[in-house]
C-alpha atoms as a PDB file:
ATOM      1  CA  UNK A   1      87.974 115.991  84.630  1.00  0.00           C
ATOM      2  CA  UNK A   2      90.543 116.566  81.626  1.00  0.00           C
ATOM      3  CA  UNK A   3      91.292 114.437  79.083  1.00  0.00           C
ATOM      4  CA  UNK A   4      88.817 111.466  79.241  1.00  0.00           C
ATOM      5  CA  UNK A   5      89.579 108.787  76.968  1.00  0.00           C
ATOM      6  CA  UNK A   6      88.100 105.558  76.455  1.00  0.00           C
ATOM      7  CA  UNK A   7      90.119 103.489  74.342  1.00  0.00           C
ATOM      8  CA  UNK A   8      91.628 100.039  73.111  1.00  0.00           C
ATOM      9  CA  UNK A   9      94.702  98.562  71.950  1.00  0.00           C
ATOM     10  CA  UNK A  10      95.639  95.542  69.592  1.00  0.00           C
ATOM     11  CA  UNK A  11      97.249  92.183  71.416  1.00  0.00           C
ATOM     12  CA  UNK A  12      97.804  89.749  68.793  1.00  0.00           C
ATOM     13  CA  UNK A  13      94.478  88.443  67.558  1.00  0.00           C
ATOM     14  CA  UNK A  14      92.507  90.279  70.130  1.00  0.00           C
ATOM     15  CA  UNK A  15      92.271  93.849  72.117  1.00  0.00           C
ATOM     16  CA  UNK A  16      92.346  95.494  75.320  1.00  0.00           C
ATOM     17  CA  UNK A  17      90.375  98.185  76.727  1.00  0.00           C
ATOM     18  CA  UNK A  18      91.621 100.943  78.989  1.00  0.00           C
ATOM     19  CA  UNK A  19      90.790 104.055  79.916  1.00  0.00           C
ATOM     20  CA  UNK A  20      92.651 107.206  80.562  1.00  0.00           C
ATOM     21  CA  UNK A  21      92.361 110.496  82.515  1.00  0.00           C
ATOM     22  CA  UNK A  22      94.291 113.528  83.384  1.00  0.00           C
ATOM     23  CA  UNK A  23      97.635 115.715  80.804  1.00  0.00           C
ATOM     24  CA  UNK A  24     100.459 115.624  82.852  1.00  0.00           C
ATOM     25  CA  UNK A  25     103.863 114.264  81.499  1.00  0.00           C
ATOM     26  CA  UNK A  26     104.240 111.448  84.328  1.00  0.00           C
ATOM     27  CA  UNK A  27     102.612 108.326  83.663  1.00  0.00           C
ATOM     28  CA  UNK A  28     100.873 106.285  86.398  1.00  0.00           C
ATOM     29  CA  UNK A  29      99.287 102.457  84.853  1.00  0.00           C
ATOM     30  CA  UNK A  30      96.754 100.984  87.610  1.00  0.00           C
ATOM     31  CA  UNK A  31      96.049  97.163  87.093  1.00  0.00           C
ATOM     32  CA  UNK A  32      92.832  96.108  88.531  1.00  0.00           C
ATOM     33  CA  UNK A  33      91.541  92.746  89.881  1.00  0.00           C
ATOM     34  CA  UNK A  34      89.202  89.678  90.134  1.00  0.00           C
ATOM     35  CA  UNK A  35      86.610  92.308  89.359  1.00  0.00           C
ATOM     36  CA  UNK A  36      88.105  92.547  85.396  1.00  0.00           C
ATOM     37  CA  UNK A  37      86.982  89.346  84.627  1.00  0.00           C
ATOM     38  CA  UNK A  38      83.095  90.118  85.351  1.00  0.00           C
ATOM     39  CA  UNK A  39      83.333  94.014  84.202  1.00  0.00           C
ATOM     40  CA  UNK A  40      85.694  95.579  82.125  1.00  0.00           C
ATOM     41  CA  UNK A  41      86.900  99.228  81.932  1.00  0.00           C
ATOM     42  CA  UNK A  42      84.911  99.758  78.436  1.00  0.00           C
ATOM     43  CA  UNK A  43      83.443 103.188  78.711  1.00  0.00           C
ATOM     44  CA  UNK A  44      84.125 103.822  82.114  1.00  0.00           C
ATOM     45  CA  UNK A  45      86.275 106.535  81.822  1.00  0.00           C
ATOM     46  CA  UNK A  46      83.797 109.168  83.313  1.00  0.00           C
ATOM     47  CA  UNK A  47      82.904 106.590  86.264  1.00  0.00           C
ATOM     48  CA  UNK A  48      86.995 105.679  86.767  1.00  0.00           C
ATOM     49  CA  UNK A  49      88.319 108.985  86.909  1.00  0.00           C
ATOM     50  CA  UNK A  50      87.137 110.887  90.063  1.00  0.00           C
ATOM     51  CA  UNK A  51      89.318 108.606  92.360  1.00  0.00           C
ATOM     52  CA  UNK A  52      92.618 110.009  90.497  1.00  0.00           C
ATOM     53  CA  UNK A  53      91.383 113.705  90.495  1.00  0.00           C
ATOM     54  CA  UNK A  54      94.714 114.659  92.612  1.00  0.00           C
ATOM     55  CA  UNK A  55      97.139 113.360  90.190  1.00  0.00           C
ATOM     56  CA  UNK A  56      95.643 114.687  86.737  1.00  0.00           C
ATOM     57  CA  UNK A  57      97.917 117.695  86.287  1.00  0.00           C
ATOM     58  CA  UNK A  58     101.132 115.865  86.969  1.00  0.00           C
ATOM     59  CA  UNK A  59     100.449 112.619  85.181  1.00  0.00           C
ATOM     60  CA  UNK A  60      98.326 111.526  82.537  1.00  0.00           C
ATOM     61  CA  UNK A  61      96.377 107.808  84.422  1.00  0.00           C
ATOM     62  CA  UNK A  62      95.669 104.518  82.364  1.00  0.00           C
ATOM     63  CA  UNK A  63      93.857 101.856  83.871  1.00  0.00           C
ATOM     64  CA  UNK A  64      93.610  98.639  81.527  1.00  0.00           C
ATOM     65  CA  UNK A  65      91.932  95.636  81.642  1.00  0.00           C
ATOM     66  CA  UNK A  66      92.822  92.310  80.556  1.00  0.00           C
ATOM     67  CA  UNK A  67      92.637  91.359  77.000  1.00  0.00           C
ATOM     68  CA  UNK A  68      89.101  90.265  75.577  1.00  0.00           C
ATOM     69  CA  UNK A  69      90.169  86.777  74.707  1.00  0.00           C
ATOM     70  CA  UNK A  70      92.211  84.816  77.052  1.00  0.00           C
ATOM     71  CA  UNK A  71      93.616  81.538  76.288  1.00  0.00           C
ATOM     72  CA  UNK A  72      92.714  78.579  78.217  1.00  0.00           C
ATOM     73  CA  UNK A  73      95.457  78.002  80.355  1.00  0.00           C
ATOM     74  CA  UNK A  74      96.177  82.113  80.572  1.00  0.00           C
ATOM     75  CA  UNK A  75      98.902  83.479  83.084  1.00  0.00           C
ATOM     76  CA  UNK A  76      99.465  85.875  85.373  1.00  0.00           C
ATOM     77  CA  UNK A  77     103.087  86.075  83.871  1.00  0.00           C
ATOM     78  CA  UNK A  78     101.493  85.813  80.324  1.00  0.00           C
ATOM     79  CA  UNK A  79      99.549  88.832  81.419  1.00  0.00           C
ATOM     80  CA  UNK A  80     102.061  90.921  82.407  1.00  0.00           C
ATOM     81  CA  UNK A  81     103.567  90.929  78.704  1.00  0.00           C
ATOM     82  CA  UNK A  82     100.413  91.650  77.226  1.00  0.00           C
ATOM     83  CA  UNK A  83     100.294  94.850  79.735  1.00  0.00           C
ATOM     84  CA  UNK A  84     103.798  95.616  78.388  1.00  0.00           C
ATOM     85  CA  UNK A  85     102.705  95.053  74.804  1.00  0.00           C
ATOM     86  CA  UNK A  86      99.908  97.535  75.431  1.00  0.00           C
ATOM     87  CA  UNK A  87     101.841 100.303  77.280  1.00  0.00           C
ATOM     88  CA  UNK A  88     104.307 100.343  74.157  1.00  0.00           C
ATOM     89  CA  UNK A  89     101.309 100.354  71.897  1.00  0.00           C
ATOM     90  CA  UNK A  90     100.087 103.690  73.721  1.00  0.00           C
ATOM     91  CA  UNK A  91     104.010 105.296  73.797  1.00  0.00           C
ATOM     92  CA  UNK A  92     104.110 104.539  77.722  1.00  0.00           C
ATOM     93  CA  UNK A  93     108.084 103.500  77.902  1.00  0.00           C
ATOM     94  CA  UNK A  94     108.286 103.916  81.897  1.00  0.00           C
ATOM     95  CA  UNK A  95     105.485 104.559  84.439  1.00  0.00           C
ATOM     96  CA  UNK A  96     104.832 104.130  88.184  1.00  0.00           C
ATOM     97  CA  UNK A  97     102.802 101.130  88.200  1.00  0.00           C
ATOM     98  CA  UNK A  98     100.092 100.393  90.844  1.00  0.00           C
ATOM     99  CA  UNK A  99      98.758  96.807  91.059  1.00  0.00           C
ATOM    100  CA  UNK A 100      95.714  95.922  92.991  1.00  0.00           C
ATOM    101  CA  UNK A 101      94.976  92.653  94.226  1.00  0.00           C
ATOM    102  CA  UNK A 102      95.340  90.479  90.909  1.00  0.00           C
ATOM    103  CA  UNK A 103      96.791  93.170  89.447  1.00  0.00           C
ATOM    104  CA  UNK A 104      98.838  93.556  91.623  1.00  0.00           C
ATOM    105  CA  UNK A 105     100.098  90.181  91.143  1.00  0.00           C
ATOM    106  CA  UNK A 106     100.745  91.238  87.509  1.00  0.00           C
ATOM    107  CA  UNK A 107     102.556  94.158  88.479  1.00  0.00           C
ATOM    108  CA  UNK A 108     104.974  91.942  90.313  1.00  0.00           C
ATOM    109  CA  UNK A 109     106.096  89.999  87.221  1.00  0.00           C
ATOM    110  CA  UNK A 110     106.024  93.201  84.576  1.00  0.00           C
ATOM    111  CA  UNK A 111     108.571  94.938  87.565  1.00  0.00           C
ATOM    112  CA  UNK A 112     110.823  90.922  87.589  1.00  0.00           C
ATOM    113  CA  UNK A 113     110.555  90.279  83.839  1.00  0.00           C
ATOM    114  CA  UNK A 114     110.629  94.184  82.437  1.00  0.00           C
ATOM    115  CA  UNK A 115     112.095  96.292  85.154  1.00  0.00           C
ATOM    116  CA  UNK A 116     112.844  98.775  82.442  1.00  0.00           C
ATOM    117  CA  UNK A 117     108.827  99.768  82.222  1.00  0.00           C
ATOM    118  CA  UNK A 118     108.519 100.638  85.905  1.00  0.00           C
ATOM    119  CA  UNK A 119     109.331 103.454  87.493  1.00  0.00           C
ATOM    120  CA  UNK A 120     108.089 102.688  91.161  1.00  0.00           C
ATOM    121  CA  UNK A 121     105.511 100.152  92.054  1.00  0.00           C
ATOM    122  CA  UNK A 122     102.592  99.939  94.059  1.00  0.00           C
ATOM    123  CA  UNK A 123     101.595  96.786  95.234  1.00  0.00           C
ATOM    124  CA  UNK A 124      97.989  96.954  97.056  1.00  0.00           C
ATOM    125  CA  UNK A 125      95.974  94.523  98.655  1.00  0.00           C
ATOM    126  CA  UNK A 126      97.533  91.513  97.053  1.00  0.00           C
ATOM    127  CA  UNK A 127     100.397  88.405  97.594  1.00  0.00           C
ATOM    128  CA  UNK A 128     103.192  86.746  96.079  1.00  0.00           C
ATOM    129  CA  UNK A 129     101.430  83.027  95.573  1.00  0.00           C
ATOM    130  CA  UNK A 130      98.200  81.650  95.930  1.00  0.00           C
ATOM    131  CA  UNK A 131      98.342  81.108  99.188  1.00  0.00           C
ATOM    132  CA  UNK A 132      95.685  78.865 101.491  1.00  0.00           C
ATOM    133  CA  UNK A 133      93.484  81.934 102.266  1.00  0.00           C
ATOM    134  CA  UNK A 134      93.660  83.250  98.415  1.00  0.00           C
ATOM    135  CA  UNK A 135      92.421  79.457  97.044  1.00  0.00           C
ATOM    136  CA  UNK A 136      89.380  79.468  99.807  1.00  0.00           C
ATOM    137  CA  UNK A 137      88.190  82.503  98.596  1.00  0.00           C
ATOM    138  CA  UNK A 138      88.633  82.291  94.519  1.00  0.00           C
ATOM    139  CA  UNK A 139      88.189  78.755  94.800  1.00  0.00           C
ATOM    140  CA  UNK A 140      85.006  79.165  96.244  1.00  0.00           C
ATOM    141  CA  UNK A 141      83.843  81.918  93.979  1.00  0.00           C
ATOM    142  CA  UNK A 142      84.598  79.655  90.804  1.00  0.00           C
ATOM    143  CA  UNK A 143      82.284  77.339  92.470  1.00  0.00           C
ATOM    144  CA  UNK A 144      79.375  79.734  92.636  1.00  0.00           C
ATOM    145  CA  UNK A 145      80.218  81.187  89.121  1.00  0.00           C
ATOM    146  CA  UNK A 146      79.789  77.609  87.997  1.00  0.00           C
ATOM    147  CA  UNK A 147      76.438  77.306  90.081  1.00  0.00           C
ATOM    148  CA  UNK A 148      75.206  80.690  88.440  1.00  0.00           C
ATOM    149  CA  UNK A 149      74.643  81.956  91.386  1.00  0.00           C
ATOM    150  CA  UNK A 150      75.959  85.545  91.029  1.00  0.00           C
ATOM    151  CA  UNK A 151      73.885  86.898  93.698  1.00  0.00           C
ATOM    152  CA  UNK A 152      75.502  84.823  96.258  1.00  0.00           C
ATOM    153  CA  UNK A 153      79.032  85.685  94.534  1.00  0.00           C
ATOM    154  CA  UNK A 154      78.848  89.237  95.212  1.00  0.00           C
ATOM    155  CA  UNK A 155      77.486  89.127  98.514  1.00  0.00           C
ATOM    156  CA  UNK A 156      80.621  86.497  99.274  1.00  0.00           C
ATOM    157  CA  UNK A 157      82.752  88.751  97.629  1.00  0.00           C
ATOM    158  CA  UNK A 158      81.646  92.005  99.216  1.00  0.00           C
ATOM    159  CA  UNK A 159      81.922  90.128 102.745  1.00  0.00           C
ATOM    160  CA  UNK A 160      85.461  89.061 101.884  1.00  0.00           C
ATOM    161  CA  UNK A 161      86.511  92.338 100.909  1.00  0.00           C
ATOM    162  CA  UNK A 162      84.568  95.288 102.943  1.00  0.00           C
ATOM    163  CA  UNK A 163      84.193  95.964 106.603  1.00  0.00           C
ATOM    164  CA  UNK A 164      81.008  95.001 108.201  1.00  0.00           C
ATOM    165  CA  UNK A 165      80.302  98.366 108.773  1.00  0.00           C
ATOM    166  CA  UNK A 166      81.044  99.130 105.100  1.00  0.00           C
ATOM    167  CA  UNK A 167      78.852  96.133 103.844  1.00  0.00           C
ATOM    168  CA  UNK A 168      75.894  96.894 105.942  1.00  0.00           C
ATOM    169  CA  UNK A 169      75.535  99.783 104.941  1.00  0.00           C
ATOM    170  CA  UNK A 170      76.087  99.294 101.005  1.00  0.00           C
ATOM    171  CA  UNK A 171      73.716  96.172 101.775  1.00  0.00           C
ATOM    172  CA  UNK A 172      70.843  97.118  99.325  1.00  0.00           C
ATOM    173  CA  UNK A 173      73.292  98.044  96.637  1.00  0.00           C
ATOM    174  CA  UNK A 174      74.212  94.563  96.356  1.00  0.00           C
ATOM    175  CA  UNK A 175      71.319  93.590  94.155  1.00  0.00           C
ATOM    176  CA  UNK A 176      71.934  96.777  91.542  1.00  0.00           C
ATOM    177  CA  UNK A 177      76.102  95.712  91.700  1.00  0.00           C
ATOM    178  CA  UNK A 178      74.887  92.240  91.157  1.00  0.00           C
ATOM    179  CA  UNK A 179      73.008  93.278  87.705  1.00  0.00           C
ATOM    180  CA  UNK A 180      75.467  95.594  86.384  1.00  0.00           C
ATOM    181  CA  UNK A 181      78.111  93.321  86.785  1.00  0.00           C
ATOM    182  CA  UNK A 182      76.858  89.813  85.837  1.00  0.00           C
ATOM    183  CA  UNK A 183      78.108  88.845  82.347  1.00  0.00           C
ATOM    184  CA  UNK A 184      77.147  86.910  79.444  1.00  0.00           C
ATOM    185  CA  UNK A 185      79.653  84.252  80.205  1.00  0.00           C
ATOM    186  CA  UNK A 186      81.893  83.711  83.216  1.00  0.00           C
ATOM    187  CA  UNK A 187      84.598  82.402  80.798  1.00  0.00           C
ATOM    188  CA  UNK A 188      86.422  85.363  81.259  1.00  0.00           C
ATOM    189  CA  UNK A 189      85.717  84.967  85.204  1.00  0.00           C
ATOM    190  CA  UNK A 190      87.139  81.882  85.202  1.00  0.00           C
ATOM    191  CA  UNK A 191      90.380  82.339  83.010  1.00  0.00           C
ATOM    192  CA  UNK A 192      91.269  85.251  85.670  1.00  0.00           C
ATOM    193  CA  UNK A 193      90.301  83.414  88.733  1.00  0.00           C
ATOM    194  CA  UNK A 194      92.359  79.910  87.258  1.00  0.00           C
ATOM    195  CA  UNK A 195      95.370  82.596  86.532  1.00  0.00           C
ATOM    196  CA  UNK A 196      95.405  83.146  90.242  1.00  0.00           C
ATOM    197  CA  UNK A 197      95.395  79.865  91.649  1.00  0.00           C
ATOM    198  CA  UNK A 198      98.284  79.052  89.751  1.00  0.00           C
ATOM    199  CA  UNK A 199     100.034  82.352  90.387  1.00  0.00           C
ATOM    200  CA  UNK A 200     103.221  81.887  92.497  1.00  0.00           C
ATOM    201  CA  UNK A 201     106.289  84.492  92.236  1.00  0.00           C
ATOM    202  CA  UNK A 202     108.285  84.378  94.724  1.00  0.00           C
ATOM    203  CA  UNK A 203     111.499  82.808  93.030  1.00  0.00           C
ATOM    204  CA  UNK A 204     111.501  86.256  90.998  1.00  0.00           C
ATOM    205  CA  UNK A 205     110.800  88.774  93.681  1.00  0.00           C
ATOM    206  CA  UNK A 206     114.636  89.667  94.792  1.00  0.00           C
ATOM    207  CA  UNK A 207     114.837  90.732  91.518  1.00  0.00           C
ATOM    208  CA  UNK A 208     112.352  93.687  91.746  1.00  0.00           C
ATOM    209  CA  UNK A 209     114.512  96.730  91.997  1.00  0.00           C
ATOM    210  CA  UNK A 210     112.657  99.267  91.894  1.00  0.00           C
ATOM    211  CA  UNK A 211     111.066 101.361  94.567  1.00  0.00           C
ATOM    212  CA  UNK A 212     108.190  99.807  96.166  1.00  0.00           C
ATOM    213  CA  UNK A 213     105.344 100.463  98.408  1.00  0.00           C
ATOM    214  CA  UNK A 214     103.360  97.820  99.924  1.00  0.00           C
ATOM    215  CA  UNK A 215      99.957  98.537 100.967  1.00  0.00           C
ATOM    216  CA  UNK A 216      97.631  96.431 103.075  1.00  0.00           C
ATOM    217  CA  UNK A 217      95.029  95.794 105.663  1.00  0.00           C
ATOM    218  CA  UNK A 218      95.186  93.871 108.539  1.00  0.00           C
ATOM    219  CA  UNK A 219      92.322  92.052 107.647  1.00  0.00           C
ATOM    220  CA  UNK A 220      92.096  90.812 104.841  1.00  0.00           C
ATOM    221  CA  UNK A 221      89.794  87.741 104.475  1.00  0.00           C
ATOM    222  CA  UNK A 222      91.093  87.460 100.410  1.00  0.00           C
ATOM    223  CA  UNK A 223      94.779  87.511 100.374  1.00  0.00           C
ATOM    224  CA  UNK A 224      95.161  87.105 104.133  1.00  0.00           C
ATOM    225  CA  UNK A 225      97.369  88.692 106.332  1.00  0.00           C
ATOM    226  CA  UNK A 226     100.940  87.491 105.706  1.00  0.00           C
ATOM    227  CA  UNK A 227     101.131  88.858 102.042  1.00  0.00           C
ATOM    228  CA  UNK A 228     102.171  92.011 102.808  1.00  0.00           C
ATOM    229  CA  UNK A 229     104.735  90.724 104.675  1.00  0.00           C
ATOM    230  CA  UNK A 230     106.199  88.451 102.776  1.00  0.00           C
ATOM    231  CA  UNK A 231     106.308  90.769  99.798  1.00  0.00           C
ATOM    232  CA  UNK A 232     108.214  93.120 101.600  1.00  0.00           C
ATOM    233  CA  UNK A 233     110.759  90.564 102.663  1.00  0.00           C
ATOM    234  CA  UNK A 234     111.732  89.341  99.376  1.00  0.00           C
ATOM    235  CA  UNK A 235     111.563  92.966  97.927  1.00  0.00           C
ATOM    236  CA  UNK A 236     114.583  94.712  99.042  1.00  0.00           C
ATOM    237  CA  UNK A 237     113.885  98.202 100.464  1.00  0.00           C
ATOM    238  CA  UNK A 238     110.056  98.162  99.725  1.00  0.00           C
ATOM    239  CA  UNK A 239     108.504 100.522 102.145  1.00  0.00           C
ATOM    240  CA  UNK A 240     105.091  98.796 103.992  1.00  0.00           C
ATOM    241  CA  UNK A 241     101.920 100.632 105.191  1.00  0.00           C
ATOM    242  CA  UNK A 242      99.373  98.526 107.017  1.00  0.00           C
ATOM    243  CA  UNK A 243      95.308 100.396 107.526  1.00  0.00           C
ATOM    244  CA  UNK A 244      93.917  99.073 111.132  1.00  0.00           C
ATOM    245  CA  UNK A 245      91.043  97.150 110.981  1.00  0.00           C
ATOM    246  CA  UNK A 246      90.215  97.103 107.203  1.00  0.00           C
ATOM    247  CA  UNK A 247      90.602  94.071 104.903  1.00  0.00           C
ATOM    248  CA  UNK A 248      90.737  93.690 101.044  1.00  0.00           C
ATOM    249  CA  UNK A 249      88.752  96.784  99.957  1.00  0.00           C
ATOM    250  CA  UNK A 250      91.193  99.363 101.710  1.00  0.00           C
ATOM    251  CA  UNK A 251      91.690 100.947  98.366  1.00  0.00           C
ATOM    252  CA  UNK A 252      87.764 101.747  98.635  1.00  0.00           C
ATOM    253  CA  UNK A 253      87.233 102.084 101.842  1.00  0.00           C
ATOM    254  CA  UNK A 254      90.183 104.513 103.581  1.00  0.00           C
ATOM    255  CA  UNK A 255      90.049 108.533 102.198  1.00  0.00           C
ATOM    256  CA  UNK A 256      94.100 108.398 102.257  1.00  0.00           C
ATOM    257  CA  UNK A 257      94.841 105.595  99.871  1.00  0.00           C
ATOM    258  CA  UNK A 258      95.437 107.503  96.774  1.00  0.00           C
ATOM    259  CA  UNK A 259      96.841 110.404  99.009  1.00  0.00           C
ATOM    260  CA  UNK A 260      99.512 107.683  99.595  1.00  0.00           C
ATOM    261  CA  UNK A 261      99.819 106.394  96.052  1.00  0.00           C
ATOM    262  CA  UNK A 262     100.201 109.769  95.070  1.00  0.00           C
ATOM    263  CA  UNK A 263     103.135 110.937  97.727  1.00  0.00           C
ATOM    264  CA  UNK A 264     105.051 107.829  96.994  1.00  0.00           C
ATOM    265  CA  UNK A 265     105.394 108.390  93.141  1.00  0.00           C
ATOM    266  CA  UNK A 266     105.990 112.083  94.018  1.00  0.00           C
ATOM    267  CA  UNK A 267     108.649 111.182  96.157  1.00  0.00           C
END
């Protein structure tokens, strides 16, 4: 893999981490989710990179996390500047932007508040508000973060996210995920997972002009359903792809995903 960098910006009286991957001139940002808030990308540019192998000599790939210290009371829209803050920190003045799940939720306010950063957008797995299915499932995770019960969170969060075929058979990884990814704190759990709950964007969403592509499964026990659906209906022109019979983790789970990520910032 070319060009692995493991890095970190300033924001305000704090920093961000991100890694980096890849030497072509295009620029592609990904935004990850929930998952940020237990793990970060520190150091991970060797693990990150293998998933973006197809894009590397077109575009140069930066996946950030949120920043280390996070207000109480943090937002999703409050995130979304920081990302811009950092992308103009690291010379990025336009990229194609792919959200997923919360970050995709951030995604949708750097395209409404800074459409000048985003060259297309890729909204995956992910919704425009916290809807009922979104609040059952973070809702119930803060609850077992505040239990410190972490064993119980990632098995809840696996099932909510993978197929059962896909979770039986990454069963007995669960304890080893479990241990590398329980943290000191869950402060920085909880700021994320509070972000979300209060997360609701749809007045802004007609205002997303970019090109977009929406993609989804048809089961998805996080998000639910209707997300997909009702992003694409406020975002005029986004394009829509919906995988059969996978939930949440489609972005893990089906071959094609960054396939498609990749064709629809070539296009």
């Amino acid at each position: 893999m070319s060009n692995r960098v493991n890095g970190s910006v300033k924001i305000g009286d704090t920093e961000m981490y991100y890694v980096s991957f890849g030497s072509g001139p295009k620029k592609l940002v990904v935004i990850p989710g929930l998952g940020d808030g237990l793990a970060t990308v520190k150091g991970k540019a060797f693990f990150l990179a293998p998933s973006y192998k197809k894009f590397m000599q077109d575009y140069t790939v930066y996946m950030f996390s949120r920043k280390n210290k996070m207000p109480k009371g943090y937002t999703i829209r409050q995130m979304a500047e920081d990302q811009v803050t950092a992308m103009h920190s690291l010379g990025i003045d336009k990229a194609c932007i792919l959200g997923v799940s919360q970050g995709g939720m951030i995604s949708q306010y750097i395209a409404i508040d800074h459409p000048e950063v985003v060259e297309k957008l890729i909204l995956a797995v992910t919704a425009p508000y916290a809807n009922d299915v979104v609040k059952g499932a973070v809702g119930g995770w803060i609850e077992m973060a505040n239990a410190g019960d972490h064993m119980k969170l990632t098995i809840d969060t696996a099932e909510k996210m993978y197929t059962a075929k896909f979770f039986e058979k990454n069963r007995k990884a669960m304890p080893i995920l479990a241990k590398m990814t329980k943290p000191k704190s869950y402060e920085r759990f909880f700021r994320n997972a509070e972000a979300i709950l209060n997360f609701d964007s749809r007045e802004g969403l007609s205002r997303i002009s970019c090109p977009t592509y929406i993609i989804a499964g048809d089961d998805d026990n996080t998000v639910g359903n209707d997300a997909p659906y009702e992003l694409s209906e406020a975002i005029k022109d986004s394009e829509v792809f919906i995988y059969k019979g996978f939930g949440h983790g489609a972005f893990e789970e089906c071959k094609d995903f960054y396939d498609k990520v990749l064709q629809f910032c070539n296009k």
